[in-house]
C-alpha atoms as a PDB file:
ATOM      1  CA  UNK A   1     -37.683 -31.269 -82.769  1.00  0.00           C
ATOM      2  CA  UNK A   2     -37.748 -35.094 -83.463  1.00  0.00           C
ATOM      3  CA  UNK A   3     -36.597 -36.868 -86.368  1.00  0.00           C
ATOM      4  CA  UNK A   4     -39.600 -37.081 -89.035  1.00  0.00           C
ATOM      5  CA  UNK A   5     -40.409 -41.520 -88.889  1.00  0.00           C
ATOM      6  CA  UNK A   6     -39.689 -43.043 -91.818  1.00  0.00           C
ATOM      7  CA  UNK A   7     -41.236 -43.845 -94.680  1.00  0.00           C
ATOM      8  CA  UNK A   8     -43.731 -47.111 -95.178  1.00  0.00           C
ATOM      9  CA  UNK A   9     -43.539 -46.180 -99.206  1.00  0.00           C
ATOM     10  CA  UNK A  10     -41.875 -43.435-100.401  1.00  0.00           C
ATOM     11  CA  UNK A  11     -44.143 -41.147-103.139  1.00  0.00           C
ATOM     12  CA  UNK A  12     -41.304 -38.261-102.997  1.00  0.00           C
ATOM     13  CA  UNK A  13     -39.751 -36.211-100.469  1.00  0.00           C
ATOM     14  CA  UNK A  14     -41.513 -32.883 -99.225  1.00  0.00           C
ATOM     15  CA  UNK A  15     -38.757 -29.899 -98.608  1.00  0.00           C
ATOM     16  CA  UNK A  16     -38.903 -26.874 -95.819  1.00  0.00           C
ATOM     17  CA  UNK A  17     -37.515 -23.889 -96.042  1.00  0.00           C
ATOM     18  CA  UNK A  18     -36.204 -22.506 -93.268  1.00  0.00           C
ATOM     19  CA  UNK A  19     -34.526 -18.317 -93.189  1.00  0.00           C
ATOM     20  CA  UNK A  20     -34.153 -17.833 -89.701  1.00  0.00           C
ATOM     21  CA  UNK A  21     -33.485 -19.560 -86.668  1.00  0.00           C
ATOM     22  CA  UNK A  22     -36.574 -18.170 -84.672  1.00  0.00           C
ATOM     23  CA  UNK A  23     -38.394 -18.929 -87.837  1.00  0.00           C
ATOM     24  CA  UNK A  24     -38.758 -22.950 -87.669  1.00  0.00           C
ATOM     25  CA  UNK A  25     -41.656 -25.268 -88.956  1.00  0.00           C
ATOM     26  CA  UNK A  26     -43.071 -24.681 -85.185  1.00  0.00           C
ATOM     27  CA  UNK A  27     -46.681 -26.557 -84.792  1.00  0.00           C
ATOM     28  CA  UNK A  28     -46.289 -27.525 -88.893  1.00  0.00           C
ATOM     29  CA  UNK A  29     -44.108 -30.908 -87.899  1.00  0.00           C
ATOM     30  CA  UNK A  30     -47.462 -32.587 -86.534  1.00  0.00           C
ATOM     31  CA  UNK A  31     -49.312 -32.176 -90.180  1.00  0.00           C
ATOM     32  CA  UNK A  32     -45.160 -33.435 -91.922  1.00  0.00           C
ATOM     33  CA  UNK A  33     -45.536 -35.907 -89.337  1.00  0.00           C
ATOM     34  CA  UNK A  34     -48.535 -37.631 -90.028  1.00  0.00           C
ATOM     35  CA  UNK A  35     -48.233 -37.721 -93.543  1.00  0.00           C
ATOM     36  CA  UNK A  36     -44.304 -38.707 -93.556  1.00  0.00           C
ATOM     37  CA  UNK A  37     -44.998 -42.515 -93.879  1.00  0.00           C
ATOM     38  CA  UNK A  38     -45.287 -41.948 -98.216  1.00  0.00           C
ATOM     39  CA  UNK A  39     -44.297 -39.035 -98.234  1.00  0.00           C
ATOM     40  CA  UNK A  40     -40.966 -37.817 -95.971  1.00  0.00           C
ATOM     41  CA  UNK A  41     -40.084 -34.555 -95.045  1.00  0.00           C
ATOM     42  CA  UNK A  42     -36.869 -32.654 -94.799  1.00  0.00           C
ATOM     43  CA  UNK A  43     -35.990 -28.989 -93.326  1.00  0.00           C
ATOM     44  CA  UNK A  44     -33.475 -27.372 -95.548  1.00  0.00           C
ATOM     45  CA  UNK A  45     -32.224 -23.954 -93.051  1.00  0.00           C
ATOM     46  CA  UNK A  46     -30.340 -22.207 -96.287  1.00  0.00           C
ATOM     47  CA  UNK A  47     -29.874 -18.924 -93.863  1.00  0.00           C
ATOM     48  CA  UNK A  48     -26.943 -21.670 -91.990  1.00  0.00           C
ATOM     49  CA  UNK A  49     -25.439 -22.661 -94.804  1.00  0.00           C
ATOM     50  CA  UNK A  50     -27.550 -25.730 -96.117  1.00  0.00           C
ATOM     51  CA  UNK A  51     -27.450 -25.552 -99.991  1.00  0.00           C
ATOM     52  CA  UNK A  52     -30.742 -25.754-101.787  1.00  0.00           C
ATOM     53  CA  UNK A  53     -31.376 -29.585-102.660  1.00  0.00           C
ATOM     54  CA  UNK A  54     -31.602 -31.699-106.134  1.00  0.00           C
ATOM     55  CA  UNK A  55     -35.039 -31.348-106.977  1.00  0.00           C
ATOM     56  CA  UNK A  56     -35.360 -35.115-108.301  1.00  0.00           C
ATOM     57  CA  UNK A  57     -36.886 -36.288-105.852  1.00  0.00           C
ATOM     58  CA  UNK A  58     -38.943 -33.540-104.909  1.00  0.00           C
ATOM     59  CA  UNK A  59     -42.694 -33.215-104.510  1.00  0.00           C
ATOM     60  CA  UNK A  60     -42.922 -30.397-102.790  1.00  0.00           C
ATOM     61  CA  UNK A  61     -41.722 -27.227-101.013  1.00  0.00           C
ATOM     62  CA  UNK A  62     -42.921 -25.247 -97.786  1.00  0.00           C
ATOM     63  CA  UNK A  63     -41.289 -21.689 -97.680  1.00  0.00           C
ATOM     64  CA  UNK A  64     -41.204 -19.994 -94.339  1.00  0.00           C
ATOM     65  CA  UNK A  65     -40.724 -16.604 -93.352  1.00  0.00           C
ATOM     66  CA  UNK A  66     -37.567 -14.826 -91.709  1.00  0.00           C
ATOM     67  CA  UNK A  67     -37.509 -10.932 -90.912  1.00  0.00           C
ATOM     68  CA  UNK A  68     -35.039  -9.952 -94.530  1.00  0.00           C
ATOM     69  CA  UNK A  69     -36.847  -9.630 -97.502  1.00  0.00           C
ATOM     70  CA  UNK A  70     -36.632 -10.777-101.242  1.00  0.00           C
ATOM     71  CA  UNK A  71     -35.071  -7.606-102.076  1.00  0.00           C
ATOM     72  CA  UNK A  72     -31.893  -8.298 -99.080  1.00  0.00           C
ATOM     73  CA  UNK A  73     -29.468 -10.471-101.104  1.00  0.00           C
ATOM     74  CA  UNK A  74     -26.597  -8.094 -99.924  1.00  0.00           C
ATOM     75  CA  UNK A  75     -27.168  -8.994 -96.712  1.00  0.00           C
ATOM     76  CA  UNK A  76     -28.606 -12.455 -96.720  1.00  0.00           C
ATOM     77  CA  UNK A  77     -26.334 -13.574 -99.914  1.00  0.00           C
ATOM     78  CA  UNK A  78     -27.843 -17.458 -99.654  1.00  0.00           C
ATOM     79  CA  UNK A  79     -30.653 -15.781-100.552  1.00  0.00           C
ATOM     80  CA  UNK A  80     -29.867 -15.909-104.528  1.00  0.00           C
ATOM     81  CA  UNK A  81     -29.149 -19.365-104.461  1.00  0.00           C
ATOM     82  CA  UNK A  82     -32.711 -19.921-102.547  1.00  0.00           C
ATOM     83  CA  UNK A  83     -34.279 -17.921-105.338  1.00  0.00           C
ATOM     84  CA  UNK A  84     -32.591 -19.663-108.469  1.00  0.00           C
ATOM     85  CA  UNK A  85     -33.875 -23.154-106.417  1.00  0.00           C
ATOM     86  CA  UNK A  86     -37.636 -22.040-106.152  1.00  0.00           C
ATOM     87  CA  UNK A  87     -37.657 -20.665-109.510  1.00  0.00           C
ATOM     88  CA  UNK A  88     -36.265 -24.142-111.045  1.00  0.00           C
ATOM     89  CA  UNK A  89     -38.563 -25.602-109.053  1.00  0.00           C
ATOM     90  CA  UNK A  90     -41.324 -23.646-110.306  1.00  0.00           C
ATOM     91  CA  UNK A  91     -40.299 -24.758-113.895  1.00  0.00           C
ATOM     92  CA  UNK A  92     -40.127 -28.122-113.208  1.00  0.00           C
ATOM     93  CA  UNK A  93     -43.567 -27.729-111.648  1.00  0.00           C
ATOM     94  CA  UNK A  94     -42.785 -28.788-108.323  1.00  0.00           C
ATOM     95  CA  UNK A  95     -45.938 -27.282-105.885  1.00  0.00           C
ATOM     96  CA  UNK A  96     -44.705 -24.459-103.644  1.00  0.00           C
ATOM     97  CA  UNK A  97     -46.562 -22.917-100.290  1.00  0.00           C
ATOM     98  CA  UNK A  98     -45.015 -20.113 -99.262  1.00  0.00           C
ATOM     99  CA  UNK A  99     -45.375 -18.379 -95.736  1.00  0.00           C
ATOM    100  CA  UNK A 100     -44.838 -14.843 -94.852  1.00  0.00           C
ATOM    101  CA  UNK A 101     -41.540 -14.043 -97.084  1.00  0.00           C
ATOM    102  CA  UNK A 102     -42.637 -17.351 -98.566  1.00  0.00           C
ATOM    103  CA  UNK A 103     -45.017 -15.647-100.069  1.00  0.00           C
ATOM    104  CA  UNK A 104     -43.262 -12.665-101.370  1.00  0.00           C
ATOM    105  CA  UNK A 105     -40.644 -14.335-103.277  1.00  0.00           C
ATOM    106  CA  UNK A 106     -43.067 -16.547-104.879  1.00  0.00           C
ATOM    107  CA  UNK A 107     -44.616 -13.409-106.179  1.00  0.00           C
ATOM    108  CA  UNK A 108     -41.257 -11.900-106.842  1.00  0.00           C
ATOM    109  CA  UNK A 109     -40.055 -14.996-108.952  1.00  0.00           C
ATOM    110  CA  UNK A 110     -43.454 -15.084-110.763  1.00  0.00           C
ATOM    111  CA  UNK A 111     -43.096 -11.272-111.581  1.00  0.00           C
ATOM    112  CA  UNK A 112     -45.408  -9.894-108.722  1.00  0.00           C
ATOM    113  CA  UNK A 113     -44.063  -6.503-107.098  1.00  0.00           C
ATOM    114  CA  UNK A 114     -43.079  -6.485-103.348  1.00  0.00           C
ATOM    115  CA  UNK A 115     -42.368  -3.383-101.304  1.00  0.00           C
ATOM    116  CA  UNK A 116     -42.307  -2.097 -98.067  1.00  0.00           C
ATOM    117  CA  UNK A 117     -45.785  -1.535 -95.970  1.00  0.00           C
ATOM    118  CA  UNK A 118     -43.708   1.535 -94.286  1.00  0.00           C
ATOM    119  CA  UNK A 119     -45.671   0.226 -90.930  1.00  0.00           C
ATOM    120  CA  UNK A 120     -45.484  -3.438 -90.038  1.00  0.00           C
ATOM    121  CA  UNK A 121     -48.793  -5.259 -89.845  1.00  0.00           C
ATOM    122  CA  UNK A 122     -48.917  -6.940 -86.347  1.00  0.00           C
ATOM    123  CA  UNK A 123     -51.835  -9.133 -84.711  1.00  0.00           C
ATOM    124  CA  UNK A 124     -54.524 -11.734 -85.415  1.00  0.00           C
ATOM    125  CA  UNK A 125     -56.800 -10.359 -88.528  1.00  0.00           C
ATOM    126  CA  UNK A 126     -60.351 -12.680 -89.567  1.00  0.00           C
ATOM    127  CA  UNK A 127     -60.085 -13.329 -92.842  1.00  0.00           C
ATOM    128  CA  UNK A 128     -62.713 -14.255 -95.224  1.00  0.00           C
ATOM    129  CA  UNK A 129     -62.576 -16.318 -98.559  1.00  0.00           C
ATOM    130  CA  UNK A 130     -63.725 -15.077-101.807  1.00  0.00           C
ATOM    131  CA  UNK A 131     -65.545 -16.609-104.176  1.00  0.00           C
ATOM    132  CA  UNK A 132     -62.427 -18.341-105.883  1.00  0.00           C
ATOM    133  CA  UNK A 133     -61.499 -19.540-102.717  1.00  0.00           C
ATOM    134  CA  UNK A 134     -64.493 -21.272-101.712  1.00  0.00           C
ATOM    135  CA  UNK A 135     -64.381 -23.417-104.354  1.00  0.00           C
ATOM    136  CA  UNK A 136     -60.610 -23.948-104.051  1.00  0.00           C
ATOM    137  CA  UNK A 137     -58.970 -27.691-103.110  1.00  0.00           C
ATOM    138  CA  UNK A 138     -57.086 -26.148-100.077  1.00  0.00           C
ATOM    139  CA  UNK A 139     -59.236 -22.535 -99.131  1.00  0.00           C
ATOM    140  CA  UNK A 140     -62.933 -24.269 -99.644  1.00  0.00           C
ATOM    141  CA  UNK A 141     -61.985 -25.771 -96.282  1.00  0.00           C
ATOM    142  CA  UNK A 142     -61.204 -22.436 -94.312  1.00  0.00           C
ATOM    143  CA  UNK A 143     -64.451 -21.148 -92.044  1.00  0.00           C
ATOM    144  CA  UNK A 144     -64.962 -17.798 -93.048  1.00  0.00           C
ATOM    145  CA  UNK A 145     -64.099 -15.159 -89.826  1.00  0.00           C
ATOM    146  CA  UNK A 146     -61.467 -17.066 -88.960  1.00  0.00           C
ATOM    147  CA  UNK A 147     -58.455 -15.206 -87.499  1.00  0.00           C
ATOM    148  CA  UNK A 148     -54.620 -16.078 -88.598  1.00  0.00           C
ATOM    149  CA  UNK A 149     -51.299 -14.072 -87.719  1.00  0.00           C
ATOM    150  CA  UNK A 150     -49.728 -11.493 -89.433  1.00  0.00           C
ATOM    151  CA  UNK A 151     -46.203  -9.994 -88.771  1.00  0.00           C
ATOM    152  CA  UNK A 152     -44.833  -8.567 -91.507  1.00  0.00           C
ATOM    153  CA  UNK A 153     -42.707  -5.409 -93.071  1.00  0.00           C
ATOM    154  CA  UNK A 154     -43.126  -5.920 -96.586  1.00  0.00           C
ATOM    155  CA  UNK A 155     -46.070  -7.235 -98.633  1.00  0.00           C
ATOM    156  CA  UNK A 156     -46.922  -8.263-102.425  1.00  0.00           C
ATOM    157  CA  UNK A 157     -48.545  -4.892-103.549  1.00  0.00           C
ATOM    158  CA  UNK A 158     -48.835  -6.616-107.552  1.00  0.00           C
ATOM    159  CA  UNK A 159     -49.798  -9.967-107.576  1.00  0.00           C
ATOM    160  CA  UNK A 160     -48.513 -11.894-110.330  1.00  0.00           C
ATOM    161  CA  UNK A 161     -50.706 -12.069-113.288  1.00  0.00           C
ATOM    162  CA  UNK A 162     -53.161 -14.783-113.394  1.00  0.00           C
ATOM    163  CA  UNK A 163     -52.653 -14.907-109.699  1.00  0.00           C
ATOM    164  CA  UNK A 164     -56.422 -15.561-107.742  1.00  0.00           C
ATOM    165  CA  UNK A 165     -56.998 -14.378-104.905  1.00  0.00           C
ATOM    166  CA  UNK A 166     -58.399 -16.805-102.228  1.00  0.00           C
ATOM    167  CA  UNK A 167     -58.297 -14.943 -98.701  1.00  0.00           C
ATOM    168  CA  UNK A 168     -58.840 -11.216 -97.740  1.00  0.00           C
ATOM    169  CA  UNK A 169     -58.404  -9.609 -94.471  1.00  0.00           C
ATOM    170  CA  UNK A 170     -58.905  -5.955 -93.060  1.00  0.00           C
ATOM    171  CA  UNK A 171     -55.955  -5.020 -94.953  1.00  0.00           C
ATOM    172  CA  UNK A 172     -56.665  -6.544 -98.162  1.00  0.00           C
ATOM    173  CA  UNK A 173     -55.145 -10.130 -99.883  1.00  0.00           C
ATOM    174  CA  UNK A 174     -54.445 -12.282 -97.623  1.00  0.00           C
ATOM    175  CA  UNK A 175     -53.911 -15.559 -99.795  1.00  0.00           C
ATOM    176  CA  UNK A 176     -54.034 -16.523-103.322  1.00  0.00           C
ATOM    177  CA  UNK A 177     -52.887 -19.253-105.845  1.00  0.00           C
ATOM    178  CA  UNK A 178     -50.301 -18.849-108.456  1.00  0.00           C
ATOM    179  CA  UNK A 179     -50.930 -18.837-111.760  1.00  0.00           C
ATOM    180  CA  UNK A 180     -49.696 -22.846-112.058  1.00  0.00           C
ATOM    181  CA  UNK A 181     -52.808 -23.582-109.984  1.00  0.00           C
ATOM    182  CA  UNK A 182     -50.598 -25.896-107.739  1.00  0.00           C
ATOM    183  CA  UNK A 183     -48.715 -23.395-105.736  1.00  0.00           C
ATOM    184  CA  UNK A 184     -49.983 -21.061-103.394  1.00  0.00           C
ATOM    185  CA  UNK A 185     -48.940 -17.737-100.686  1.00  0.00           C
ATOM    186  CA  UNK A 186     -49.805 -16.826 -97.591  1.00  0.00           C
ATOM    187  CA  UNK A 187     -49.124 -13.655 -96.001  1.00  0.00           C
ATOM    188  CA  UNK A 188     -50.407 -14.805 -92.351  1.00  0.00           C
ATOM    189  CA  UNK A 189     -48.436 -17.486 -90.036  1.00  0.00           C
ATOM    190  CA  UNK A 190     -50.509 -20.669 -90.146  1.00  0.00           C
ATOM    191  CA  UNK A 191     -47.981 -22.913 -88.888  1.00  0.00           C
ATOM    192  CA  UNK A 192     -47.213 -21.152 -85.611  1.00  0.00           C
ATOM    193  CA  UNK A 193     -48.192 -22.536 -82.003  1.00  0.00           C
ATOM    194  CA  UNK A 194     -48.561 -19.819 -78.907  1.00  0.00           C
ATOM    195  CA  UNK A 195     -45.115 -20.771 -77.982  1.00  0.00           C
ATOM    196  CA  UNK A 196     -43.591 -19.561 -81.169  1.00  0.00           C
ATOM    197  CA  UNK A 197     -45.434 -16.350 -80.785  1.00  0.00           C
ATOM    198  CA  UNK A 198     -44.532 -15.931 -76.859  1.00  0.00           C
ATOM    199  CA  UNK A 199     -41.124 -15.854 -78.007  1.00  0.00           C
ATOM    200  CA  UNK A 200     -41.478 -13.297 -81.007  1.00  0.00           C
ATOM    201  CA  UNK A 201     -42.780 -11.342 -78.507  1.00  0.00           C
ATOM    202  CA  UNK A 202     -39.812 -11.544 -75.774  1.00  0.00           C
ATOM    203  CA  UNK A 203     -37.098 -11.242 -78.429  1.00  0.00           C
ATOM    204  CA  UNK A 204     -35.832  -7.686 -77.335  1.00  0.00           C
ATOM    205  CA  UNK A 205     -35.570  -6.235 -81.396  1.00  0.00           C
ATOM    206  CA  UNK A 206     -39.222  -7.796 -81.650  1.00  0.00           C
ATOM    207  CA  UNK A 207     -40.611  -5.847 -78.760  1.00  0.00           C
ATOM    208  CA  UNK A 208     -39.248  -2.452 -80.025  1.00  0.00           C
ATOM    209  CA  UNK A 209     -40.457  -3.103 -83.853  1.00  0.00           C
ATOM    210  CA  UNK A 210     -44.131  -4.614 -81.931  1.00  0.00           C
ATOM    211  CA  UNK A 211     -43.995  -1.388 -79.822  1.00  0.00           C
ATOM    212  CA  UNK A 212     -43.264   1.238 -82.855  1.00  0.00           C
ATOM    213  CA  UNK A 213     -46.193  -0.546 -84.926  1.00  0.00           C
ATOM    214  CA  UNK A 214     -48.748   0.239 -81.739  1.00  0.00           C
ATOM    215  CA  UNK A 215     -48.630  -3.792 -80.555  1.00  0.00           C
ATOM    216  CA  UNK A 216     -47.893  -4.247 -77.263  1.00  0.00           C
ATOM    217  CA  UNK A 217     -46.001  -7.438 -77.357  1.00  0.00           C
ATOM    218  CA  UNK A 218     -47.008  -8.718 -73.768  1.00  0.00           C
ATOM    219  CA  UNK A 219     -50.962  -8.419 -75.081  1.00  0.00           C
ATOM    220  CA  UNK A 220     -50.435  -9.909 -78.387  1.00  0.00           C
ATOM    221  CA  UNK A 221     -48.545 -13.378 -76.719  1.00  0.00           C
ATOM    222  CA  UNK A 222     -51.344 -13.317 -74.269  1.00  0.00           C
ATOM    223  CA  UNK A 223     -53.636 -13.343 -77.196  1.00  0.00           C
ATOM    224  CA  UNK A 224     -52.230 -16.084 -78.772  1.00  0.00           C
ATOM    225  CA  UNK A 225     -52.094 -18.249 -76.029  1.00  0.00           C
ATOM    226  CA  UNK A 226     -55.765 -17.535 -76.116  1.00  0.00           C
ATOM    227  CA  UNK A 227     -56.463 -18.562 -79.361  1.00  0.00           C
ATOM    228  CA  UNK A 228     -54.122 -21.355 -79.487  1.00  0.00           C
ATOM    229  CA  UNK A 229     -56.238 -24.164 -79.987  1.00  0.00           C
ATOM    230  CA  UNK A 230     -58.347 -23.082 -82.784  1.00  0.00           C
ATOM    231  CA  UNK A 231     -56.249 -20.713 -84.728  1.00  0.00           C
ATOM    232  CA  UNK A 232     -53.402 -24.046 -84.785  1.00  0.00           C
ATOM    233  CA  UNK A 233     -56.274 -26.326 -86.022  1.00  0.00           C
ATOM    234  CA  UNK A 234     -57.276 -23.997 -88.842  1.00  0.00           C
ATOM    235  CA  UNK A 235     -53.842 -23.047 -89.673  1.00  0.00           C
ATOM    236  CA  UNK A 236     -52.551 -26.561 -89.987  1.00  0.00           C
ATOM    237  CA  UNK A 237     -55.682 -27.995 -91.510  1.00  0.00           C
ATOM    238  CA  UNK A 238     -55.171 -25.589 -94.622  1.00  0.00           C
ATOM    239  CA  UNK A 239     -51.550 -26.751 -94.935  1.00  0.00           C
ATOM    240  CA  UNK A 240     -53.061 -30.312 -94.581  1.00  0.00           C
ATOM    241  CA  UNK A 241     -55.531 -29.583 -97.921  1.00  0.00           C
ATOM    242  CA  UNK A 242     -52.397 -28.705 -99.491  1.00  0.00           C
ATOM    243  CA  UNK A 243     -50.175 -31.490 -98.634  1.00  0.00           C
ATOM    244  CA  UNK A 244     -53.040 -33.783 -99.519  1.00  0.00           C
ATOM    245  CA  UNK A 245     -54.971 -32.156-102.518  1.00  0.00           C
ATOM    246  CA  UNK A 246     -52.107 -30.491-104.275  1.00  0.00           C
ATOM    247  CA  UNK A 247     -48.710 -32.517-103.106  1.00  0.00           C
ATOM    248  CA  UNK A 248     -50.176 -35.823-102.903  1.00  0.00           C
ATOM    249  CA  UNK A 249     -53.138 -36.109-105.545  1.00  0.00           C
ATOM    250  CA  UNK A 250     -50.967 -38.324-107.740  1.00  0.00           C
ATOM    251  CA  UNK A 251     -49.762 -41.286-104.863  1.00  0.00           C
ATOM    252  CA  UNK A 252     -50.507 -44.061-106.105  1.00  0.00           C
ATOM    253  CA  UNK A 253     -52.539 -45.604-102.980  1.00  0.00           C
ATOM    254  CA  UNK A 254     -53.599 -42.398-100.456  1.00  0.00           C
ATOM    255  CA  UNK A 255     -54.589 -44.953 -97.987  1.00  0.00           C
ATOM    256  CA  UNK A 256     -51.329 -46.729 -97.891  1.00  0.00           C
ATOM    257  CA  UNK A 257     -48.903 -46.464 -95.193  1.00  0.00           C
ATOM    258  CA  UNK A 258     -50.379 -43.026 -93.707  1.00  0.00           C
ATOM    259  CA  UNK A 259     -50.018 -42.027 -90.021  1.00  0.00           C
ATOM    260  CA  UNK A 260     -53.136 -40.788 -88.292  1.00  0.00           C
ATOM    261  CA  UNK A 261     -53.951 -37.373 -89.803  1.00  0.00           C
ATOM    262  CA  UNK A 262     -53.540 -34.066 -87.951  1.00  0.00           C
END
C-alpha cells in the first residue's frame, strides 16, 4: 500500500481501524486517497499493537472487520482499549462507519445486542433501501438490487434504540444509522476488491468455515472477480457519501485542495 499524499489544507485527520492482517482497507485507499489533500488519512492496526490515537485531531473513524467478535476481549485483549476509544469518540461526536465487526461494536457500545448467527452468512446478497434510506445523505445514493458481500459469524440481532434502518437484504438489516445521525454500520464488505476476496477464499481456515456454511470458496472468488467492477464502484461510492456528506460537511472550502474523486 502507498503512503496516503499529503495534505494541500488540513480540515482533520480521518482514522482506520484495522483487526486483522487479512482484514486491510483493500480497494477503500482509492476513495482516502482522493480526498487526503484536506483531509489525511491514517490506518491505526490495534490487533499489532498500535494504541488507539488522541482524538484531537480527529474527524473521523472507519472500523473494519476481523474474524473475533465484540464479545472476544479474552482473546483479542486490545480489543478493550479499541472499545473505550470508539466509545470516547462517540461522546465527543466524532462520525464513525463501521464494517462487518465495525458494525457490531458500534451497536454494542450504543447498547444494541450482538450474538452469534450459529451459521455464517457467506456470498453476495442485493440489498434494497428503505424508505429512511432513500432519503439518507450517504444510502439515497445506493441503486436499489444492488449486491454487496457478506461474511460474517455474528450479527446485531437488537439494534440500538433510535437506530434507522437504511439497507435490507434476504436476511434482514443490512445497514442503518446510529442514533447521532452521523455514524453509521454496515454488515456487508463495501471496501473489498476481487483480490481481497480471492484470498479469503484460499486461506485454508476460510475454506473449511466457507465449506461448513454450504459456500464453495473456489465459486464464490470466481464470483467476485465477476462482479468486481460494479460491486467496487457501489461499495466505495457509499463510503464516498460518507466521507463527503457526514465527515466533511463542515470544511471550510470543499473545493479546495481535493484530488480527483473516486
Amino acid at each position: 500500500m502507498t503512503e496516503p499524499p499529503e495534505p494541500d489544507h488540513d480540515y482533520g485527520e480521518t482514522l482506520v481501524v484495522q483487526h486483522a492482517k487479512t482484514a486491510g482497507p483493500s480497494a477503500l485507499t482509492r476513495v482516502l486517497d482522493a480526498r487526503a489533500g484536506t483531509r489525511p488519512w491514517r490506518l491505526v492496526d490495534v490487533a499489532a499493537g498500535a494504541p488507539f490515537p488522541d482524538l484531537d485531531d480527529v474527524r473521523g473513524i472507519v472500523v473494519l472487520g476481523g474474524s473475533m467478535g465484540v464479545h472476544d476481549a479474552a482473546d483479542h485483549p486490545w480489543l478493550e482499549g479499541e472499545i473505550a476509544g470508539l466509545r470516547a469518540a462517540l461522546r465527543r461526536g466524532v462520525p464513525l462507519f463501521g464494517i462487518c465487526l465495525g458494525v457490531q461494536l458500534l451497536g454494542a457500545i450504543l447498547g444494541g445486542e450482538v450474538r452469534g448467527r450459529g451459521v455464517p452468512e457467506i456470498g453476495f446478497v442485493p440489498l434494497e433501501r428503505t424508505a429512511e434510506g432513500r432519503d439518507d445523505p450517504v444510502f439515497a445514493g445506493w441503486p436499489d438490487g444492488a449486491a454487496a458481500l457478506f461474511l460474517h459469524d455474528d450479527e446485531v440481532v437488537r439494534l440500538p434504540d433510535g437506530a434507522i434502518v437504511t439497507l435490507t437484504g434476504s436476511d434482514g438489516v443490512a445497514a442503518w444509522r446510529a442514533p447521532d445521525e452521523v455514524s453509521y454500520g454496515v454488515q456487508f464488505h463495501p471496501e473489498v476488491d476481487a483480490a481481497q476476496v480471492a484470498a479469503w477464499c484460499s486461506e485454508p481456515r476460510n475454506r473449511i468455515r466457507f465449506e461448513r456454511a454450504g459456500t464453495d470458496p473456489d465459486a464464490l472468488a470466481s464470483e467476485a472477480d465477476r462482479r468486481e467492477p460494479y460491486v467496487r464502484a457501489v461499495g466505495l461510492a457509499l463510503v464516498a457519501r460518507w466521507l463527503d456528506a457526514v465527515v466533511g460537511r463542515d470544511d471550510p472550502d470543499p473545493s479546495r485542495g481535493r484530488r480527483a474523486r473516486a
